[in-house]
PDB file of N, CA and C in Angstrom:
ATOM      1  N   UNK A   1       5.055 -40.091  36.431  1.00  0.00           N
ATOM      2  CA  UNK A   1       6.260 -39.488  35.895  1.00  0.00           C
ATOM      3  C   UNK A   1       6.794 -40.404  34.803  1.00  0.00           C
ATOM      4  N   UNK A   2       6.951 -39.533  33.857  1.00  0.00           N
ATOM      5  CA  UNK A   2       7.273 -40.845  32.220  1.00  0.00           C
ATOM      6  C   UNK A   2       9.026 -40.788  32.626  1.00  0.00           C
ATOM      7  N   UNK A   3       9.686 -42.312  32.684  1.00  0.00           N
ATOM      8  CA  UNK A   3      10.660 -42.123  32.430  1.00  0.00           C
ATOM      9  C   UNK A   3      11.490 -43.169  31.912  1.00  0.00           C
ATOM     10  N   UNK A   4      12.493 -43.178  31.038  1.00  0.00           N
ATOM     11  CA  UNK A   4      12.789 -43.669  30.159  1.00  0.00           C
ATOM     12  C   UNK A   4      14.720 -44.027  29.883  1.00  0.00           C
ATOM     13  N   UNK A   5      14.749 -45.297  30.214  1.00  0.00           N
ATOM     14  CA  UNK A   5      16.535 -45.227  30.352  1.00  0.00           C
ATOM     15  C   UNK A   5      16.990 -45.393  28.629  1.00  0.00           C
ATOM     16  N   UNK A   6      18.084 -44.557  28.191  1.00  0.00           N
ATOM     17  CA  UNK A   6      18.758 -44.878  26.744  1.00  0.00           C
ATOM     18  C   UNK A   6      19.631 -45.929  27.003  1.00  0.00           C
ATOM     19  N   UNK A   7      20.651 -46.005  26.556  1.00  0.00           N
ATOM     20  CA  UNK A   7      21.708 -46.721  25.860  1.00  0.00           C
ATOM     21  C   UNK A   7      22.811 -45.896  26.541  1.00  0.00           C
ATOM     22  N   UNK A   8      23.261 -44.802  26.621  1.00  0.00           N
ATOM     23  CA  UNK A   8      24.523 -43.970  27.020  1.00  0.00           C
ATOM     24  C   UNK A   8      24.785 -45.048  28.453  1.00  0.00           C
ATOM     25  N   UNK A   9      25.822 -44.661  29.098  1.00  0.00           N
ATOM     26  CA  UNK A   9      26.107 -45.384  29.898  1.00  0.00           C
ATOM     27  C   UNK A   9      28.127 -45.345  29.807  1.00  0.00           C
ATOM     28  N   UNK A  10      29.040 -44.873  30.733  1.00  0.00           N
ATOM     29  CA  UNK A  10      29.788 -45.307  31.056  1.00  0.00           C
ATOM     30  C   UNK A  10      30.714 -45.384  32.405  1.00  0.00           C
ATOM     31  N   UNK A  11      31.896 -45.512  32.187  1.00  0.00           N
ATOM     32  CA  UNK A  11      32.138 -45.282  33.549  1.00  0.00           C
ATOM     33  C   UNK A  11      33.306 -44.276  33.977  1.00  0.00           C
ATOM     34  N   UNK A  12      32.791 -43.806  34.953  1.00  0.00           N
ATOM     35  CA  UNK A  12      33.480 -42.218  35.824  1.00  0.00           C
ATOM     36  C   UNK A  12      34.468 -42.372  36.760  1.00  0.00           C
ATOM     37  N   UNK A  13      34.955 -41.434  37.225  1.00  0.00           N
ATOM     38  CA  UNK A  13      35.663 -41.714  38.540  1.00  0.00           C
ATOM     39  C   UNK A  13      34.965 -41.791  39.447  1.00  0.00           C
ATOM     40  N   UNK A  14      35.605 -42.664  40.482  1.00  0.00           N
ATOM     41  CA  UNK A  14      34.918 -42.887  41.908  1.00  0.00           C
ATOM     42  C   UNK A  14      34.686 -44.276  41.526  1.00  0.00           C
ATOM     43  N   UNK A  15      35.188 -45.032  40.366  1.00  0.00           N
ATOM     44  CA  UNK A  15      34.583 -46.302  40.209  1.00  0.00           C
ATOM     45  C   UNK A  15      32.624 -46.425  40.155  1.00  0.00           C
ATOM     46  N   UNK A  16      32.334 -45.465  39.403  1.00  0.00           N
ATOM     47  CA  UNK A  16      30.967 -45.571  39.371  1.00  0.00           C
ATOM     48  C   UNK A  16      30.096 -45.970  37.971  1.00  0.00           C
ATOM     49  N   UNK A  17      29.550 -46.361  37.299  1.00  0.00           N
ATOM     50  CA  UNK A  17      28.942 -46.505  36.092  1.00  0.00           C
ATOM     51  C   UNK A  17      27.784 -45.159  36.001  1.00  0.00           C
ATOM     52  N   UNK A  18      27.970 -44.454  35.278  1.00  0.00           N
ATOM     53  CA  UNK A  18      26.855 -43.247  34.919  1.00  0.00           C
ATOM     54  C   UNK A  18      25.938 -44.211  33.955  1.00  0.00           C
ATOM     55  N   UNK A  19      24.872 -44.048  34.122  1.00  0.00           N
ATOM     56  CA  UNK A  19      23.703 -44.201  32.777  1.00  0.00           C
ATOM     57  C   UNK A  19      22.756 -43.022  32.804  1.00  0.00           C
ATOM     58  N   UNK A  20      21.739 -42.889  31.612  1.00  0.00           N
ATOM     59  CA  UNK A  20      21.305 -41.882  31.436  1.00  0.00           C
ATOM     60  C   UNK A  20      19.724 -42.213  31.551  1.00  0.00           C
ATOM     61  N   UNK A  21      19.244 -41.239  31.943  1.00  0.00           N
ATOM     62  CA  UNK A  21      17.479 -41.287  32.148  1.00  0.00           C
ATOM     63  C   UNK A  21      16.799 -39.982  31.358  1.00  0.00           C
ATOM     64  N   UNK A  22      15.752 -40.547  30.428  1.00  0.00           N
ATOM     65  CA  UNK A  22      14.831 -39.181  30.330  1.00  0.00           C
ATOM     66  C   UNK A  22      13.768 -39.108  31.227  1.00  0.00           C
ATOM     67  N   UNK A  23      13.758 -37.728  32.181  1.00  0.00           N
ATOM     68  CA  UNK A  23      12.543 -37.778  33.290  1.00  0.00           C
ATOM     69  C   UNK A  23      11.981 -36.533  32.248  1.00  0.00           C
ATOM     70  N   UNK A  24      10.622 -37.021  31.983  1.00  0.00           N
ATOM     71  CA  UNK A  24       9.679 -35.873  31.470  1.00  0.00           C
ATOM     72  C   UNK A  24      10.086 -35.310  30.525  1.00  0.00           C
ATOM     73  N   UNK A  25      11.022 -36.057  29.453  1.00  0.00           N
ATOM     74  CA  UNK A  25      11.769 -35.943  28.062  1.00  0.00           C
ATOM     75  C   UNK A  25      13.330 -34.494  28.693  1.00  0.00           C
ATOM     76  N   UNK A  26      13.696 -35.094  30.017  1.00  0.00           N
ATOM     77  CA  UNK A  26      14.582 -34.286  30.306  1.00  0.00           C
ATOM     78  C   UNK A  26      15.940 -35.091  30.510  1.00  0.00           C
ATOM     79  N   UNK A  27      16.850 -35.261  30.178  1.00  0.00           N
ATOM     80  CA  UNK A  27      18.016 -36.236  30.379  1.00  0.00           C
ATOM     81  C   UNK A  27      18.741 -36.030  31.537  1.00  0.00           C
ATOM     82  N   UNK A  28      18.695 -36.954  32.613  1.00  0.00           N
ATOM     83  CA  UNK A  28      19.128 -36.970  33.647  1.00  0.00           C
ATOM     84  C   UNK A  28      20.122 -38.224  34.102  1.00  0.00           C
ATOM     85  N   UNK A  29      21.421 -37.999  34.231  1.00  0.00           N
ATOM     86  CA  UNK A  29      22.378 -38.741  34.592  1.00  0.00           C
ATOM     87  C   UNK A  29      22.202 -39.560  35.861  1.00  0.00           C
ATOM     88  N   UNK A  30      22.403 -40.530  36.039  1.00  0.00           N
ATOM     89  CA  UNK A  30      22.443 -41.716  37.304  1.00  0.00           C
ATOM     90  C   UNK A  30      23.737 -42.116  37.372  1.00  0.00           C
ATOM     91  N   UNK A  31      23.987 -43.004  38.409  1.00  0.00           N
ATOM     92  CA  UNK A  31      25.119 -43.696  38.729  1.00  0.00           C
ATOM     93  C   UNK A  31      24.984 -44.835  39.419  1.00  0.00           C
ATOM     94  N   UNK A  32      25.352 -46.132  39.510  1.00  0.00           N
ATOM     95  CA  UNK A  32      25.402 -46.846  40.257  1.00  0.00           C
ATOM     96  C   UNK A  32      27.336 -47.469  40.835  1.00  0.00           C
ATOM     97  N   UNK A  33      27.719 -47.697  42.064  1.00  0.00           N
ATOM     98  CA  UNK A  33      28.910 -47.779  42.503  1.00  0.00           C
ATOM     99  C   UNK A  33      29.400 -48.874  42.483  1.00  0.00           C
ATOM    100  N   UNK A  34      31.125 -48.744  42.386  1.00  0.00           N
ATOM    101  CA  UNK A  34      31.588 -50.331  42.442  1.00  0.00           C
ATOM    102  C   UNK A  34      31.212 -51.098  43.584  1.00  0.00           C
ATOM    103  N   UNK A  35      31.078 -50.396  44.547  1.00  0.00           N
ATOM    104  CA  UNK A  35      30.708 -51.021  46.122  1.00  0.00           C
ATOM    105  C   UNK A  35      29.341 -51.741  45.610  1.00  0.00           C
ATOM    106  N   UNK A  36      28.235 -50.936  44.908  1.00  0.00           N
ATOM    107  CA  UNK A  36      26.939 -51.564  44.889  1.00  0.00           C
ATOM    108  C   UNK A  36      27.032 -53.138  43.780  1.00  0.00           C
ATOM    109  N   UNK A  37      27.663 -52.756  43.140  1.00  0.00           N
ATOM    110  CA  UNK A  37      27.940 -53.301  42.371  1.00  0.00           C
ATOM    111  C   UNK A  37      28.250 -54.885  42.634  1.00  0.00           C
ATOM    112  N   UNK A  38      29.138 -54.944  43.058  1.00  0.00           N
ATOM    113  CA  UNK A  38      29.902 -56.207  44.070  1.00  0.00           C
ATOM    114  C   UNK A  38      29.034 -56.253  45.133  1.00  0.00           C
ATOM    115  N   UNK A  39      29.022 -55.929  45.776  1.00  0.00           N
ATOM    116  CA  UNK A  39      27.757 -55.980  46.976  1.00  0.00           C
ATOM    117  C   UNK A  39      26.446 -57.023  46.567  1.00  0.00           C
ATOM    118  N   UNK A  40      25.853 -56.395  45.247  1.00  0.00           N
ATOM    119  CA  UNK A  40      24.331 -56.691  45.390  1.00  0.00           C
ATOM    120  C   UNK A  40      24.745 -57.456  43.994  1.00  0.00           C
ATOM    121  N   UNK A  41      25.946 -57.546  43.439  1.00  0.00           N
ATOM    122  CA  UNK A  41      25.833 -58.874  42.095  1.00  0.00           C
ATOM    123  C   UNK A  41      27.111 -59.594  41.718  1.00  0.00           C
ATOM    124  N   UNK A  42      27.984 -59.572  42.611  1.00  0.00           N
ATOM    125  CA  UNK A  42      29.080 -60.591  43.230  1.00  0.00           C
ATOM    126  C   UNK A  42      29.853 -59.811  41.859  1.00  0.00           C
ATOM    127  N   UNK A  43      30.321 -58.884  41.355  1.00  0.00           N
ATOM    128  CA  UNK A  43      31.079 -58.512  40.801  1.00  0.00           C
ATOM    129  C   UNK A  43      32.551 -58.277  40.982  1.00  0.00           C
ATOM    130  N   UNK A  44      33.547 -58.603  40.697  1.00  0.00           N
ATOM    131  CA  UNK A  44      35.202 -59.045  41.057  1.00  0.00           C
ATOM    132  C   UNK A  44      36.227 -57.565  40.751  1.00  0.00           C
ATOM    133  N   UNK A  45      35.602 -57.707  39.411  1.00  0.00           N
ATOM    134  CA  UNK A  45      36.612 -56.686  39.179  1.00  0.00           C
ATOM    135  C   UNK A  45      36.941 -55.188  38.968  1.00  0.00           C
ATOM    136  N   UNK A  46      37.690 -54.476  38.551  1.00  0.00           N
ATOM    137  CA  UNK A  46      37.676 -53.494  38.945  1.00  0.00           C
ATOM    138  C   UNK A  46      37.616 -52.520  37.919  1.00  0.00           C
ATOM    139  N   UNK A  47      38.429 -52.817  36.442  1.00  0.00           N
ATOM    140  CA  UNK A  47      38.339 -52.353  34.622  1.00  0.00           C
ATOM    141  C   UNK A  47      37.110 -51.742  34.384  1.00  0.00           C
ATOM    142  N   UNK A  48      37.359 -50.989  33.867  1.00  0.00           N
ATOM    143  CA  UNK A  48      36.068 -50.064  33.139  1.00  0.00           C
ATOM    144  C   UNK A  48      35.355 -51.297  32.680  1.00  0.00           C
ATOM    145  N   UNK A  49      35.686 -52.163  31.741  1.00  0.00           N
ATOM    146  CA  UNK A  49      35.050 -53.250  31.301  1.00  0.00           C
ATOM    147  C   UNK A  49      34.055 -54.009  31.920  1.00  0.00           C
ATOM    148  N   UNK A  50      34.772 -54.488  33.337  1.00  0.00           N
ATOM    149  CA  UNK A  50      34.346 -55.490  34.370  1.00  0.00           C
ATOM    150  C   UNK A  50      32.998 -54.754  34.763  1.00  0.00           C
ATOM    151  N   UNK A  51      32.998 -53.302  34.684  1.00  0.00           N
ATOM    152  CA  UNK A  51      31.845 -52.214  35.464  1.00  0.00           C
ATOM    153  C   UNK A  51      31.050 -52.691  34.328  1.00  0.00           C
ATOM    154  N   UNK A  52      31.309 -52.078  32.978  1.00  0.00           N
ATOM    155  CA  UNK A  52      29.969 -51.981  32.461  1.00  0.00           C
ATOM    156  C   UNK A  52      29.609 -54.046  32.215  1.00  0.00           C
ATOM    157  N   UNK A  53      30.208 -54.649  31.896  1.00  0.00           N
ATOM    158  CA  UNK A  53      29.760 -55.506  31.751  1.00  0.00           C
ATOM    159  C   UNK A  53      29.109 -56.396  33.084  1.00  0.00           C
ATOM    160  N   UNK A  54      29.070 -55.884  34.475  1.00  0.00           N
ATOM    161  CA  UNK A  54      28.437 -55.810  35.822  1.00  0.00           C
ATOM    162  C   UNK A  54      26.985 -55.264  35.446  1.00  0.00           C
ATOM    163  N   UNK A  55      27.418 -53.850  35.213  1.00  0.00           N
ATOM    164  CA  UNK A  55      26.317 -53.180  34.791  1.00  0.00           C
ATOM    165  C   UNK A  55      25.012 -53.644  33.833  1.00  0.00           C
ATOM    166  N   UNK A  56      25.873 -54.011  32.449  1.00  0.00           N
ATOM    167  CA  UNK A  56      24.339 -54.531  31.264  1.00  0.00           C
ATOM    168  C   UNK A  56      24.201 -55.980  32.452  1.00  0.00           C
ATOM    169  N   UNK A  57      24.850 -56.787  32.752  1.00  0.00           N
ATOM    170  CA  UNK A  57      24.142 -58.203  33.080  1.00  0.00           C
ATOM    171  C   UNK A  57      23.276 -57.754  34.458  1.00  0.00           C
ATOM    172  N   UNK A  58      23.030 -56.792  35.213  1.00  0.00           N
ATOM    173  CA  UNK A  58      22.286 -56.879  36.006  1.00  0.00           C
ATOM    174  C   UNK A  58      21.212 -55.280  35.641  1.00  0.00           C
ATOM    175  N   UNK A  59      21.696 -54.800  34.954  1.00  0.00           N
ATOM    176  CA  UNK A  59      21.136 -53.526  34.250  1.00  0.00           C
ATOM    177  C   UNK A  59      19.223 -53.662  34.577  1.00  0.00           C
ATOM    178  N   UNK A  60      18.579 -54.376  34.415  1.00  0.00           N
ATOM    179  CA  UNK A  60      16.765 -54.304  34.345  1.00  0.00           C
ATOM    180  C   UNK A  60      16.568 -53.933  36.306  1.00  0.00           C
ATOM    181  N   UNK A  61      17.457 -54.749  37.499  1.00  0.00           N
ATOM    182  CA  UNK A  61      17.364 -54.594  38.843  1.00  0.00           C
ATOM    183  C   UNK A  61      17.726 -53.050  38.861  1.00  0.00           C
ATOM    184  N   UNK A  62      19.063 -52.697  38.332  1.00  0.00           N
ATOM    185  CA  UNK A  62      19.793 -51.349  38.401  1.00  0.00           C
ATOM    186  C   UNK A  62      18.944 -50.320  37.957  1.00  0.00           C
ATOM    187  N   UNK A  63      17.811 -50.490  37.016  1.00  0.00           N
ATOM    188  CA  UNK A  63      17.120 -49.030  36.278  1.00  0.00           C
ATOM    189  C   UNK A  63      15.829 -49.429  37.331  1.00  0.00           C
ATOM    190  N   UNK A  64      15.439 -50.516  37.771  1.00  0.00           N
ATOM    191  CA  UNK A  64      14.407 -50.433  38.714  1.00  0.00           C
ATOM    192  C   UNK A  64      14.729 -49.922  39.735  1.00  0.00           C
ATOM    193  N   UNK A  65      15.635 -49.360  40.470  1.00  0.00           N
ATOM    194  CA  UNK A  65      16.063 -48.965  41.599  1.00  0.00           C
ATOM    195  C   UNK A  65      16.591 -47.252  41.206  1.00  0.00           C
ATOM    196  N   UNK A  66      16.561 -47.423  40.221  1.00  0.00           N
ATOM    197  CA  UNK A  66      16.730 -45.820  40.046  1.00  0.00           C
ATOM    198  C   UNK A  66      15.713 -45.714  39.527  1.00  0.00           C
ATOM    199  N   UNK A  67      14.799 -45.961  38.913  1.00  0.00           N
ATOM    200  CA  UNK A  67      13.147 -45.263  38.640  1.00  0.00           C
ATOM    201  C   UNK A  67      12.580 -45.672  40.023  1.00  0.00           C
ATOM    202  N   UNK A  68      12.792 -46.115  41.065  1.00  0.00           N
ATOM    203  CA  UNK A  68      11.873 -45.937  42.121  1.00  0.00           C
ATOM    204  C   UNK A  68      12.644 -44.583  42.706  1.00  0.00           C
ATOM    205  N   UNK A  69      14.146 -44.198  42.805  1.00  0.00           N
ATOM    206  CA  UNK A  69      15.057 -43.323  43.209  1.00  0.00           C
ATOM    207  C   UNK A  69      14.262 -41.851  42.490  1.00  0.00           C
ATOM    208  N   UNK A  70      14.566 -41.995  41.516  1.00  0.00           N
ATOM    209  CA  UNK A  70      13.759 -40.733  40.703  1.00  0.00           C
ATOM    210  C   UNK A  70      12.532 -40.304  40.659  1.00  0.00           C
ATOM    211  N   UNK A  71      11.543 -41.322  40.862  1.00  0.00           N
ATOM    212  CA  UNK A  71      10.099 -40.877  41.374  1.00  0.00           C
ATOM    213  C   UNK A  71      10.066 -40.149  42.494  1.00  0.00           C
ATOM    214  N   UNK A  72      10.879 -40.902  43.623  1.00  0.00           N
ATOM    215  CA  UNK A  72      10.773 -40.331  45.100  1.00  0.00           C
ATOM    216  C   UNK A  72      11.800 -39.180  45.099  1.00  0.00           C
ATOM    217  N   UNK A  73      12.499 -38.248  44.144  1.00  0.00           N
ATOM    218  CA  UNK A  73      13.394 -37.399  44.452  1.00  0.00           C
ATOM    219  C   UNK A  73      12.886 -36.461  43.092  1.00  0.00           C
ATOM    220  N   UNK A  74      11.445 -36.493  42.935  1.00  0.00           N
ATOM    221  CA  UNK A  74      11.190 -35.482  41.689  1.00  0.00           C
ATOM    222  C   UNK A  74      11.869 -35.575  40.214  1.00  0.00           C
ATOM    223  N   UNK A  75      12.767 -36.973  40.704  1.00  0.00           N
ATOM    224  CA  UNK A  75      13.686 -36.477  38.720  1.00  0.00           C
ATOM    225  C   UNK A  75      14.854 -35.995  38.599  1.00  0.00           C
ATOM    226  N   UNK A  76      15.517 -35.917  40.175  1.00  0.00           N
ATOM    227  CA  UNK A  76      16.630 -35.648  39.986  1.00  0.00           C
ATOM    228  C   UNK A  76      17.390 -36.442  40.247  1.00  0.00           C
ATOM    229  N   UNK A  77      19.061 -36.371  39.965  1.00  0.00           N
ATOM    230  CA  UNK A  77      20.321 -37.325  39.634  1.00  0.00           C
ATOM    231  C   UNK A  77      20.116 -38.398  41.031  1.00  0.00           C
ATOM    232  N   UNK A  78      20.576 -39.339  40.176  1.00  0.00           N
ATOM    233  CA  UNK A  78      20.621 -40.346  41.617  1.00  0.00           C
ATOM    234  C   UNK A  78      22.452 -41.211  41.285  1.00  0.00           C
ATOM    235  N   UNK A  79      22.647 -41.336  42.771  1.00  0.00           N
ATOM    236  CA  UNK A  79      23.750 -41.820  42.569  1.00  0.00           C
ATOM    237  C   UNK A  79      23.654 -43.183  43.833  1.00  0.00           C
ATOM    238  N   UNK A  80      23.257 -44.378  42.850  1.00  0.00           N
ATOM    239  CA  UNK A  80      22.836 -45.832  43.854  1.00  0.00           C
ATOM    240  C   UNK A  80      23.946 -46.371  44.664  1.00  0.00           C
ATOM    241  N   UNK A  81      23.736 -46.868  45.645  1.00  0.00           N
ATOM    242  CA  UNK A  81      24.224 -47.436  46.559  1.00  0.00           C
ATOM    243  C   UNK A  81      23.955 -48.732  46.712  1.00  0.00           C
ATOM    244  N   UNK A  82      24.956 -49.351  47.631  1.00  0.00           N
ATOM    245  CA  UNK A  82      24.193 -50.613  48.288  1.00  0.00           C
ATOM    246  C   UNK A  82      22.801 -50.878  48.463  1.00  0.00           C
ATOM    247  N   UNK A  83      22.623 -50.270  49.292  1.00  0.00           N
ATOM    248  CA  UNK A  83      21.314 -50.094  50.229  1.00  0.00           C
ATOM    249  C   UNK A  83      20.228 -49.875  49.472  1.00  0.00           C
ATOM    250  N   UNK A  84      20.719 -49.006  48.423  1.00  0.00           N
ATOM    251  CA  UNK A  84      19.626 -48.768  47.347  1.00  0.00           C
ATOM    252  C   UNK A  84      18.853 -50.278  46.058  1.00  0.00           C
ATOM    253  N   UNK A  85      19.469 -51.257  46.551  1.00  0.00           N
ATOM    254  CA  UNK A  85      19.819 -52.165  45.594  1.00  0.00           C
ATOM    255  C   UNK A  85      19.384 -53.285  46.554  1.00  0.00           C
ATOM    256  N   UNK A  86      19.223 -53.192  47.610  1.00  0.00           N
ATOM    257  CA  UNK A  86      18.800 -54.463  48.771  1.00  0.00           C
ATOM    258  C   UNK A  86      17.475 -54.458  48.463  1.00  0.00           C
TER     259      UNK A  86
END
């Protein structure tokens, strides 16, 4: 399965960071959570800012855990967790 993370990327309610995936040149939205976030990369704070800048510094672990997420779920949306990130 070809898939391919852009650049888009921000953050939603629920305290979550969206980024974007092409599965099979199809654009498919992800998420990873403030819980995962802090959890699995000692992240503090809480600002849209604090997320994405959580996000790019651990970003290469975060798209590996959603391309293993998206292989095993055909390509569709994933929204990461803790657990997903252990």
């Amino acid at each position: 399965m070809a898939i391919e993370f852009t650049n888009r990327r921000h953050v939603v309610a629920a305290a979550r960071v969206a980024f974007e995936a092409h599965v099979e040149g199809r654009p498919v939205w992800c998420s990873v959570s403030l819980d995962a976030l802090n959890d699995s990369f000692g992240n503090t704070g809480t600002s849209a800012r604090d997320l994405i800048q959580s996000f790019e510094a651990n970003r290469p672990k975060i798209e590996a855990a959603a391309r293993d997420a998206l292989e095993k779920n055909g390509g569709q949306s994933v929204e990461l967790e803790t657990r997903d990130l252990d």
